[in-house]
Protein backbone atom coordinates (compact mmCIF):
# COMPACT_ATOMS: atom_id res chain seq x y z
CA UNK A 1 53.06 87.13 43.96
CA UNK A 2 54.68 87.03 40.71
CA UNK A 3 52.40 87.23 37.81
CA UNK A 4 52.25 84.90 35.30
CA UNK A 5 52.45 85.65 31.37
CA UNK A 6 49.47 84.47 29.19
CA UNK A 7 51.31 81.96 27.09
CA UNK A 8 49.73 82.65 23.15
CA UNK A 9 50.03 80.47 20.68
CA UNK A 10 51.62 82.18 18.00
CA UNK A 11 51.37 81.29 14.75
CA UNK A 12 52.36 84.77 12.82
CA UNK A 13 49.10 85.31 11.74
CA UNK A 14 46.07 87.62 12.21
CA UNK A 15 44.54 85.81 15.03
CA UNK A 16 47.57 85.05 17.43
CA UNK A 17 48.03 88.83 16.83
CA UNK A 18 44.72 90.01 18.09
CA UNK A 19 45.23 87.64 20.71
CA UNK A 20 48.42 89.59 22.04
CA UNK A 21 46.73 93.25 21.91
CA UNK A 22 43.71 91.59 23.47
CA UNK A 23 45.16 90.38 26.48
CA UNK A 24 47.59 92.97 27.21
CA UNK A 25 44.64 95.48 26.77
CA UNK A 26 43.74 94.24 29.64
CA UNK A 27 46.66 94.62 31.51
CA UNK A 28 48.39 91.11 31.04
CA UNK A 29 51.70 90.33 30.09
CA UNK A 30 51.91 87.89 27.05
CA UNK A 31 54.63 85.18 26.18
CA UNK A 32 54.36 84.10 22.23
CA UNK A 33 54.48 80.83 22.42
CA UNK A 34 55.59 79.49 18.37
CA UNK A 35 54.93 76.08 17.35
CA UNK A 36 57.31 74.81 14.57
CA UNK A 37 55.52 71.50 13.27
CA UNK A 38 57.73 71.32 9.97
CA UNK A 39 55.07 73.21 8.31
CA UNK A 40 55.50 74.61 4.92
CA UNK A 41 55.60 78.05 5.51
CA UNK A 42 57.31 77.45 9.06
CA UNK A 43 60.30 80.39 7.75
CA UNK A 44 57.78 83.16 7.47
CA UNK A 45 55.28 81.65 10.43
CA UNK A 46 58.48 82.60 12.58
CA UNK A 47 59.93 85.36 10.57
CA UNK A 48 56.44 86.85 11.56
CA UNK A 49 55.59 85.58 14.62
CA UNK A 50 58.53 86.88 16.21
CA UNK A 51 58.40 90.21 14.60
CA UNK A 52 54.80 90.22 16.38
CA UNK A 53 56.90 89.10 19.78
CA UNK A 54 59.08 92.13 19.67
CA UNK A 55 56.46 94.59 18.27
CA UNK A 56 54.08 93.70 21.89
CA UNK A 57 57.58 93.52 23.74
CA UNK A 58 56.37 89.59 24.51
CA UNK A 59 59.36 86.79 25.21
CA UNK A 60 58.97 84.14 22.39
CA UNK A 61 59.01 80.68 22.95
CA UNK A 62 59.76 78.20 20.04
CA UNK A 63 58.39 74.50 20.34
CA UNK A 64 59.58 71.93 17.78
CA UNK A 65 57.08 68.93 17.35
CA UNK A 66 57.00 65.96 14.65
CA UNK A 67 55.58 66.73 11.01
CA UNK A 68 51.95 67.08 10.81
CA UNK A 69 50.27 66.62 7.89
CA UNK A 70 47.19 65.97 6.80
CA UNK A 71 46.91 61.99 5.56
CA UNK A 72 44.26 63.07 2.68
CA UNK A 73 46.12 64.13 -0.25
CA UNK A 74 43.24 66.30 -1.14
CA UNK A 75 43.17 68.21 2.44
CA UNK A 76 46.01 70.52 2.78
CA UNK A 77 44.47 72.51 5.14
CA UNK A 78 42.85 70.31 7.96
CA UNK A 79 45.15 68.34 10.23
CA UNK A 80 43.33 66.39 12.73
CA UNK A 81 44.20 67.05 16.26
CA UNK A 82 45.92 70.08 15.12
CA UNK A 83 44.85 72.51 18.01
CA UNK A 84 44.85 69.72 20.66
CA UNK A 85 48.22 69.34 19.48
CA UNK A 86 49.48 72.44 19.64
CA UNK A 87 48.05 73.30 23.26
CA UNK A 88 49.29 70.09 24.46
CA UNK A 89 52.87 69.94 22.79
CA UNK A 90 53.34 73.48 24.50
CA UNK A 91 52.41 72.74 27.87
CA UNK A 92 54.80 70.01 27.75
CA UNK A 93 57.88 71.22 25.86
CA UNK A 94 57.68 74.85 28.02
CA UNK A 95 56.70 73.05 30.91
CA UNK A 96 53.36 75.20 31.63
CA UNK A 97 52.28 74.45 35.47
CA UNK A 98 49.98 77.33 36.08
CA UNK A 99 48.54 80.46 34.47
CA UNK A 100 46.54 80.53 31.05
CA UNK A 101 47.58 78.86 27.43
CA UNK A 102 45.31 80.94 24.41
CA UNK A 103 44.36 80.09 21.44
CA UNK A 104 43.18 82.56 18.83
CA UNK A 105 40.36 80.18 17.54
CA UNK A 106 37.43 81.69 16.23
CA UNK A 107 33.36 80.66 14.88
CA UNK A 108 32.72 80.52 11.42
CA UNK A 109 35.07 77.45 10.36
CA UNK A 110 34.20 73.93 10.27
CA UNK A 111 37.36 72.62 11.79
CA UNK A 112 36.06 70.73 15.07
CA UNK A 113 39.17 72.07 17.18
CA UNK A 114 37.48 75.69 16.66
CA UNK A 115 34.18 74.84 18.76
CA UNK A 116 33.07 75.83 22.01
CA UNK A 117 32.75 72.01 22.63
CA UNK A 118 36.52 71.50 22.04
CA UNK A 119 37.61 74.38 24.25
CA UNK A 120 34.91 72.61 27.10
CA UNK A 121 36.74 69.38 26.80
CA UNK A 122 40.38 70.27 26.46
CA UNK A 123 40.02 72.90 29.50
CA UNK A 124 38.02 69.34 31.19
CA UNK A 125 41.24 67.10 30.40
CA UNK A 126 43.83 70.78 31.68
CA UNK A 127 41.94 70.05 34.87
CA UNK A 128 42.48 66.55 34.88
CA UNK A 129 46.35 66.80 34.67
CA UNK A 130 46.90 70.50 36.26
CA UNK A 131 44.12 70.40 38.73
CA UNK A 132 42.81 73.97 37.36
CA UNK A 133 46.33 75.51 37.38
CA UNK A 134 45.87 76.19 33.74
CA UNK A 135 43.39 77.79 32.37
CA UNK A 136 42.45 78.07 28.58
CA UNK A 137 41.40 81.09 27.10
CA UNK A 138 39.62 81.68 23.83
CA UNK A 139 39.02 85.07 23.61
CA UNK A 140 37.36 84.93 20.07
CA UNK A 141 35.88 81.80 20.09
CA UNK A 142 32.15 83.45 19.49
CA UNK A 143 34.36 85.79 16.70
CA UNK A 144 33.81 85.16 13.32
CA UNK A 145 37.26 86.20 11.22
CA UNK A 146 35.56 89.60 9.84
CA UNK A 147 35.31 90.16 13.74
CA UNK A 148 38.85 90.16 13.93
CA UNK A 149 39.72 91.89 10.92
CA UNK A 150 37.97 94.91 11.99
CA UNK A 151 39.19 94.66 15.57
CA UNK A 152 42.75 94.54 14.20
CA UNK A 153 41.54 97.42 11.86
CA UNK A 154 39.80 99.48 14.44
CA UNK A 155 42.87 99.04 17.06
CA UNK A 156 45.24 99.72 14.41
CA UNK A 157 47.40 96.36 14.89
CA UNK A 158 50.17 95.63 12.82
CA UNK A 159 48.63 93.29 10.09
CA UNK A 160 51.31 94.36 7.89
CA UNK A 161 53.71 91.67 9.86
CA UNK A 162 51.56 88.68 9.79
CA UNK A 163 51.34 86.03 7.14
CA UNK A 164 49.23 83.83 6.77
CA UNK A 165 49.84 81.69 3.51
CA UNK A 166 49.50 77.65 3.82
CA UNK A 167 52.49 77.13 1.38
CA UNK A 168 55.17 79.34 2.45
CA UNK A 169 56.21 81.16 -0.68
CA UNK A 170 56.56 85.05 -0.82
CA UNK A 171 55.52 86.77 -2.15
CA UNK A 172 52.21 85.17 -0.67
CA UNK A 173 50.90 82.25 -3.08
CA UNK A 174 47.24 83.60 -3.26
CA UNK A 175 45.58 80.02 -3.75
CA UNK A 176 45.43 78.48 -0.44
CA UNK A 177 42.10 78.72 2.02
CA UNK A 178 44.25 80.99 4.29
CA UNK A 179 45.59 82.98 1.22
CA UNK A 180 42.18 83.85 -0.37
CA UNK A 181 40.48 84.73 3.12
CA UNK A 182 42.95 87.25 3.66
CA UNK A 183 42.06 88.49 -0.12
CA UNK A 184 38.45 88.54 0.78
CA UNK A 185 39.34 90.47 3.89
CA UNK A 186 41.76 92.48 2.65
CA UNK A 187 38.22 93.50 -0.16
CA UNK A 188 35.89 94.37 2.29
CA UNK A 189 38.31 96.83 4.26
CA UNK A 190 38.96 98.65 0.78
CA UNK A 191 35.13 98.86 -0.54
């Protein structure tokens, strides 16, 4: 029987990384599976995500889905349905029928698409439509991101080819949520 790839969503950042030496750790094969939502930083999400592809020798897949955006004008970071999406949107546009979908969602954030309770219910409506075919995995679900800092650290991943800024820029813009986590990361591996 032919074995099926572990399809990760890859977004070019830290987590979707981890998520790659993770799996094929443990003797999986990994597809990166790259979501282009007309994001602001969607050049560098892909300039990254696919150096990540080719640095874990993984196939990339590239979705396109409508512009999502966050309706409060005071919210860039939170987009409602954003994970659901995304796990949903690549199913469909790859045409996922069996085998596992993974999302490198992790504890510590308030985001309600990062919960145990989410992952519950969206691998409740996967067996709904694929009968248990498709399985979600979470691997760092109980993580928090220092977790997978040090992982990445300790395994000696390539963090230097991820990015992870909300607005796109380079060099990296240093203001946005995703911007100053790295920072405060990038503190506590130097002290």
């Amino acid at each position: 029987m032919k074995e099926v790839a572990s399809r990760v969503l890859t977004s070019g950042g830290l987590d979707s990384t981890a998520c790659h030496h993770f799996l094929q750790s443990s003797g999986k094969k990994t597809v990166a599976v790259f979501i282009d939502y007309n994001q602001p930083a969607v050049v560098e999400e892909r300039r990254a995500a696919r150096k990540i592809a080719k640095y874990y020798s993984a196939q990339i897949q590239e979705v396109h889905i409508a512009s999502l955006r966050s309706k409060k004008k005071s919210d860039t970071d939170y987009i409602p349905a954003r994970n659901a999406t995304f796990l949903f949107s690549a199913i469909t546009a790859i045409g996922i029928d069996t085998g596992e979908i993974v999302l490198g969602i992790h504890s510590g954030v308030d985001y309600p698409d990062c919960s145990g309770a989410f992952c519950e219910k969206a691998q409740a409506l996967l067996d709904i439509y694929f009968g248990g075919a498709i399985q979600l995995c979470t691997p760092f679900i109980t993580w928090t991101k220092i977790d997978i800092w040090r992982y990445c650290i300790d395994k000696g991943l390539p963090i230097s080819f991820t990015y992870s800024c909300q607005v796109g820029t380079v060099p990296a813009c240093g203001k946005c949520s995703s911007c100053k986590d790295r920072s405060r990361l990038n503190e506590m591996h130097l002290a």
